[in-house]
C-alpha atoms as a PDB file:
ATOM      1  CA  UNK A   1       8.437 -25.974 -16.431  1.00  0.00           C
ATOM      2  CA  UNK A   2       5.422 -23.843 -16.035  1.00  0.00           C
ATOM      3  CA  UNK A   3       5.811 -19.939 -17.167  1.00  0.00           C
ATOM      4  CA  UNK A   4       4.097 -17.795 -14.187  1.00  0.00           C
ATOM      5  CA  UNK A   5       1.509 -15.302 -15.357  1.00  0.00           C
ATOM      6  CA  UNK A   6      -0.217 -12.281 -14.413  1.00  0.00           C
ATOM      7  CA  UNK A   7      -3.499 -13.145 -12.515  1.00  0.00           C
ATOM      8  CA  UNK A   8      -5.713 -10.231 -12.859  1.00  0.00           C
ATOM      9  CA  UNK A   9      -8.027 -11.412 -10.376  1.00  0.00           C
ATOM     10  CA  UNK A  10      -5.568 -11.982  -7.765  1.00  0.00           C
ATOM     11  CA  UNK A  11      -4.046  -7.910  -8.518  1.00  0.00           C
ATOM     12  CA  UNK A  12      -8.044  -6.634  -8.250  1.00  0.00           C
ATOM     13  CA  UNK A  13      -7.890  -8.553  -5.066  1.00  0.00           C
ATOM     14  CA  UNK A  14      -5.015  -7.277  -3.812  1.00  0.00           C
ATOM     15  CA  UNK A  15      -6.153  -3.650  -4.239  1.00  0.00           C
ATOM     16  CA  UNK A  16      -9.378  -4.120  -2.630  1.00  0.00           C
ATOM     17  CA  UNK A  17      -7.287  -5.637   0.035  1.00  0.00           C
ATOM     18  CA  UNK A  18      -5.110  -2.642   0.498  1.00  0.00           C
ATOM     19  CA  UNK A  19      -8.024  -0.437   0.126  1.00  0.00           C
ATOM     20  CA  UNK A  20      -9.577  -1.678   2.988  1.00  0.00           C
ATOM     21  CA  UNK A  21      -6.526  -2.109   5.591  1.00  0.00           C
ATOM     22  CA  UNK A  22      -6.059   1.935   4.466  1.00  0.00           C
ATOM     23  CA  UNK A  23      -9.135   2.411   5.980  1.00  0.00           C
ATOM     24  CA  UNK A  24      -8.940   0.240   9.090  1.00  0.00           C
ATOM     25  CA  UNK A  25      -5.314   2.206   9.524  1.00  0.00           C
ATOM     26  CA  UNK A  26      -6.229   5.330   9.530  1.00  0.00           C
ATOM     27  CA  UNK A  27      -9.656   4.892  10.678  1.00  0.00           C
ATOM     28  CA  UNK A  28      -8.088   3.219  13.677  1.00  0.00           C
ATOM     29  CA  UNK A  29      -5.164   6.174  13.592  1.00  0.00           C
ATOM     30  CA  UNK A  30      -7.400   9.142  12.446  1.00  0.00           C
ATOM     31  CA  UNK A  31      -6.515  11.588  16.156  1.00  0.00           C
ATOM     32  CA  UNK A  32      -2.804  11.247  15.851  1.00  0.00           C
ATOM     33  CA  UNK A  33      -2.863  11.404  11.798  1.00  0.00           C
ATOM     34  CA  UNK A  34      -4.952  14.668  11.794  1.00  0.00           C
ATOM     35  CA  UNK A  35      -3.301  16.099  14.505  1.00  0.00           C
ATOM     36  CA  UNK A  36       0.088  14.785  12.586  1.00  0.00           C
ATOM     37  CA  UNK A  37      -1.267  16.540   9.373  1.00  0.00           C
ATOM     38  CA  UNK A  38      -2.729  19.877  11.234  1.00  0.00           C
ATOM     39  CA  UNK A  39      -6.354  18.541   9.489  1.00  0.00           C
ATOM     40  CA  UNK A  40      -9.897  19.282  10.967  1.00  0.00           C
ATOM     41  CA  UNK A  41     -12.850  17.309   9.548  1.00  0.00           C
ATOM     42  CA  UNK A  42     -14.193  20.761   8.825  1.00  0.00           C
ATOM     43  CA  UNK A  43     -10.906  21.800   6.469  1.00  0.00           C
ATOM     44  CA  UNK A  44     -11.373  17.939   4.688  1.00  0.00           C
ATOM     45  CA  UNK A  45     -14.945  18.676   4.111  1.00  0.00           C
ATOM     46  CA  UNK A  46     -14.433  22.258   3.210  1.00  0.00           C
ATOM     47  CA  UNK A  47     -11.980  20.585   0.314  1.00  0.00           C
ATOM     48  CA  UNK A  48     -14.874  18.412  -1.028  1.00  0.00           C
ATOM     49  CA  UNK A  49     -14.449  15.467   1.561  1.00  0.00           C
ATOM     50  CA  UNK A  50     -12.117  12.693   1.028  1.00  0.00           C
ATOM     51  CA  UNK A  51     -13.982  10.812  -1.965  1.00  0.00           C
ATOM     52  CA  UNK A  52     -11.158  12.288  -4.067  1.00  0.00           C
ATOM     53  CA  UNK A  53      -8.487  11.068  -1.991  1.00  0.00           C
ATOM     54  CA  UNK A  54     -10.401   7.590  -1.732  1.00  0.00           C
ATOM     55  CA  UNK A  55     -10.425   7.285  -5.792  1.00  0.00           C
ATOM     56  CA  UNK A  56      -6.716   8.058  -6.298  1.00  0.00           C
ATOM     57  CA  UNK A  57      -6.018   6.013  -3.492  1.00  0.00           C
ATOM     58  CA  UNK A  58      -7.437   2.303  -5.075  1.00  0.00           C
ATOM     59  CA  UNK A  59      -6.285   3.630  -8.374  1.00  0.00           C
ATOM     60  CA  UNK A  60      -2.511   3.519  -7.075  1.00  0.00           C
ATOM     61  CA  UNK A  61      -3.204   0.188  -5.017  1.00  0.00           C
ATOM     62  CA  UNK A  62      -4.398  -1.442  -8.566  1.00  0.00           C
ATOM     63  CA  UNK A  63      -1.453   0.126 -10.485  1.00  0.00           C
ATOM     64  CA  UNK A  64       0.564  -1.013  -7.424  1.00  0.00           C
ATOM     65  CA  UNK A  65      -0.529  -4.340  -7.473  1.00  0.00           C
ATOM     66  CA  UNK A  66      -0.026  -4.751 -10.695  1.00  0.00           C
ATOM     67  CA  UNK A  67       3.422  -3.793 -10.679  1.00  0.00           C
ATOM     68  CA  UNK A  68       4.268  -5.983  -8.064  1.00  0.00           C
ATOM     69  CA  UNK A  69       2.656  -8.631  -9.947  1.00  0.00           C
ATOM     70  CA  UNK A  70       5.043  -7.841 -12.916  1.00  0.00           C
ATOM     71  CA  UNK A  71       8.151  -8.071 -10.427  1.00  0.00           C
ATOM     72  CA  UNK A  72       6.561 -11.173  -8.794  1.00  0.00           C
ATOM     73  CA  UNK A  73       6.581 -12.462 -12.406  1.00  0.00           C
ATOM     74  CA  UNK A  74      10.375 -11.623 -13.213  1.00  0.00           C
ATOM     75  CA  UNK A  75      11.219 -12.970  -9.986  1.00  0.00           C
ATOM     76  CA  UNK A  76       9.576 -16.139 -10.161  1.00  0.00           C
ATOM     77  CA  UNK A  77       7.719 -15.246  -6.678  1.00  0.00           C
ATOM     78  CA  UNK A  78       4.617 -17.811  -6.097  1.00  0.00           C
ATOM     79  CA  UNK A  79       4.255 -18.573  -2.666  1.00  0.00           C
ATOM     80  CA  UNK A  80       2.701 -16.506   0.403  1.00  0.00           C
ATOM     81  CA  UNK A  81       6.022 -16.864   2.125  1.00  0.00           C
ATOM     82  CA  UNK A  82       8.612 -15.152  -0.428  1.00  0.00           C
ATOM     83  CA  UNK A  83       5.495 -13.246  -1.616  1.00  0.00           C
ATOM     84  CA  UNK A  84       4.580 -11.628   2.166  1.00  0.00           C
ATOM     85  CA  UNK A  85       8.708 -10.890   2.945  1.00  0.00           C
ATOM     86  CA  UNK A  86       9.187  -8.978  -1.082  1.00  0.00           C
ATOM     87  CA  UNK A  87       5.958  -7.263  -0.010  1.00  0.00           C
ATOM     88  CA  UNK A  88       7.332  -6.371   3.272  1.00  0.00           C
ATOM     89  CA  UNK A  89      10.787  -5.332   1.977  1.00  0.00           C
ATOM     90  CA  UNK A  90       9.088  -3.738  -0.873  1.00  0.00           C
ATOM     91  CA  UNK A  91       6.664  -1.548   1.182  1.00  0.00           C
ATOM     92  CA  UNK A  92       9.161  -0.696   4.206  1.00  0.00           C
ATOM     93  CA  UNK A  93      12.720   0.301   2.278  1.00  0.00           C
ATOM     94  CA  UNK A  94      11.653   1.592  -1.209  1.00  0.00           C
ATOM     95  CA  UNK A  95       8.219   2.879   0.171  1.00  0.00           C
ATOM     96  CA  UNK A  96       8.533   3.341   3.713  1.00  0.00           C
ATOM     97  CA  UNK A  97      12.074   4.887   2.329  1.00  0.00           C
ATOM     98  CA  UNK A  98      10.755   7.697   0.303  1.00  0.00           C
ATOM     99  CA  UNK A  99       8.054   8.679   2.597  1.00  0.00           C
ATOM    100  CA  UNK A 100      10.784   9.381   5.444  1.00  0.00           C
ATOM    101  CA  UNK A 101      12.550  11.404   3.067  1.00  0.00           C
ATOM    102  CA  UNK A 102      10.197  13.283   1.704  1.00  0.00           C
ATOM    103  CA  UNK A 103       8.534  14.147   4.575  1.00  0.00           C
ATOM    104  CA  UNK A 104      12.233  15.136   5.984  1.00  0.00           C
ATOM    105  CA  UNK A 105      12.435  17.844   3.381  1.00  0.00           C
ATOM    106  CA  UNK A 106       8.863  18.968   4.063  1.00  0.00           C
ATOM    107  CA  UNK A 107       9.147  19.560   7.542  1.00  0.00           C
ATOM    108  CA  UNK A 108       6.899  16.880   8.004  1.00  0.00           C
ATOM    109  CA  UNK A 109       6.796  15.385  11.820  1.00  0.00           C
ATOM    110  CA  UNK A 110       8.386  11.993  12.118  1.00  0.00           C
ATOM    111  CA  UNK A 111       5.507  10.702  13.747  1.00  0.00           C
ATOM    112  CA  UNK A 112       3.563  11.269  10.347  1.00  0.00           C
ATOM    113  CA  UNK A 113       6.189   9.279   8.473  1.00  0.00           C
ATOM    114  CA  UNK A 114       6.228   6.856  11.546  1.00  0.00           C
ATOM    115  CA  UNK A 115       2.130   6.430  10.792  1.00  0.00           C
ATOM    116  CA  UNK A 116       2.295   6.491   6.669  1.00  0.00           C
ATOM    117  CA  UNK A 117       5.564   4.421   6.333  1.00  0.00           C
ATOM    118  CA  UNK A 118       3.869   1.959   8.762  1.00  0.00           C
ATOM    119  CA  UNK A 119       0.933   1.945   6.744  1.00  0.00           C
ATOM    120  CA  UNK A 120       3.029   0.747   4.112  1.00  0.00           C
ATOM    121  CA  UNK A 121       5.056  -2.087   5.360  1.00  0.00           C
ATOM    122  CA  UNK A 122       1.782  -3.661   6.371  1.00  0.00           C
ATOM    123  CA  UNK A 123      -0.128  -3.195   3.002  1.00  0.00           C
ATOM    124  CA  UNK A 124       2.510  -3.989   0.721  1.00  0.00           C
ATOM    125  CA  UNK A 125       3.115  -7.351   3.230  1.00  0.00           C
ATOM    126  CA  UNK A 126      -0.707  -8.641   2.677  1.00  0.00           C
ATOM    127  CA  UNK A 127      -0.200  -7.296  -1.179  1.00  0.00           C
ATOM    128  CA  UNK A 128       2.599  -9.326  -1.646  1.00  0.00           C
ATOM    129  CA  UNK A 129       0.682 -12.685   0.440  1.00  0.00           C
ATOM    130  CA  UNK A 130      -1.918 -12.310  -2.078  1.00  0.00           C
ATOM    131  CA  UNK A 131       0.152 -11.993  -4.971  1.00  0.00           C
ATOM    132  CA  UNK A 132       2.541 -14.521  -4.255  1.00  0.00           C
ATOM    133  CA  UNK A 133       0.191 -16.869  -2.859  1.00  0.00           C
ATOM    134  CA  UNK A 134      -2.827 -16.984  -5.671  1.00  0.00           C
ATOM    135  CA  UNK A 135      -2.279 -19.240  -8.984  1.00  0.00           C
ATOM    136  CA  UNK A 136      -1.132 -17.887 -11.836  1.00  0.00           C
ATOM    137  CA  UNK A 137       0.419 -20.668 -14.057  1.00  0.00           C
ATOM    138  CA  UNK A 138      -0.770 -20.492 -17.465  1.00  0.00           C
END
């Protein structure tokens, strides 16, 4: 029997992946998420733009990936199928989860947890396609 392994490639391409449905999400979503977050593109510039926000956001989705990859490893995960419904699970409980909860105790509006948890059902879905779906036998 073949031992799964981590495929680098396939966790760099899975972050790049995320990386760019972010941006088609909120891109898509950016009037109800700034009027969700009380933002103005003059208060994001004023803050030094959102290149900041950009880095620590594919620096997560490779850390992300990669952890996923490790649990995709321990759990024997290798096809798009079981790959794309962990993902899912993964990115609309634990994720999805926390972001309710947190924004619960911030006073957030539910709409804004609505818009981020959403965000991360989807991402962590094509995360966990990738993942489960790319080769990594050794």
């Amino acid at each position: 029997m073949k031992s799964l392994q981590i495929n680098y490639l396939a966790v760099l391409a899975a972050a790049v992946a995320t990386f760019i449905l972010g941006a088609i999400w909120y891109v898509s979503m950016s009037g109800p998420w700034m009027e969700l977050t009380g933002l103005t593109e003059e208060k994001i510039q004023s803050g030094g733009g959102d290149m900041s926000a950009m880095a620590i956001s594919f620096i997560t989705y490779v850390l992300g990936a990669y952890a996923m990859a490790l649990l995709f490893k321990s759990m024997n995960i290798s096809t798009l199928q079981t790959g794309a419904m962990t993902g899912a699970l993964i990115g609309a409980f634990l994720v999805g989860g926390n972001i309710f909860t947190n924004n619960a105790y911030e006073m957030k509006p539910i709409g804004l947890s609505i818009l981020n948890a959403g965000f991360s059902a989807v991402s962590c879905t094509a995360m966990g396609a990738i993942l489960g779906a790319w080769k990594k036998y050794a």
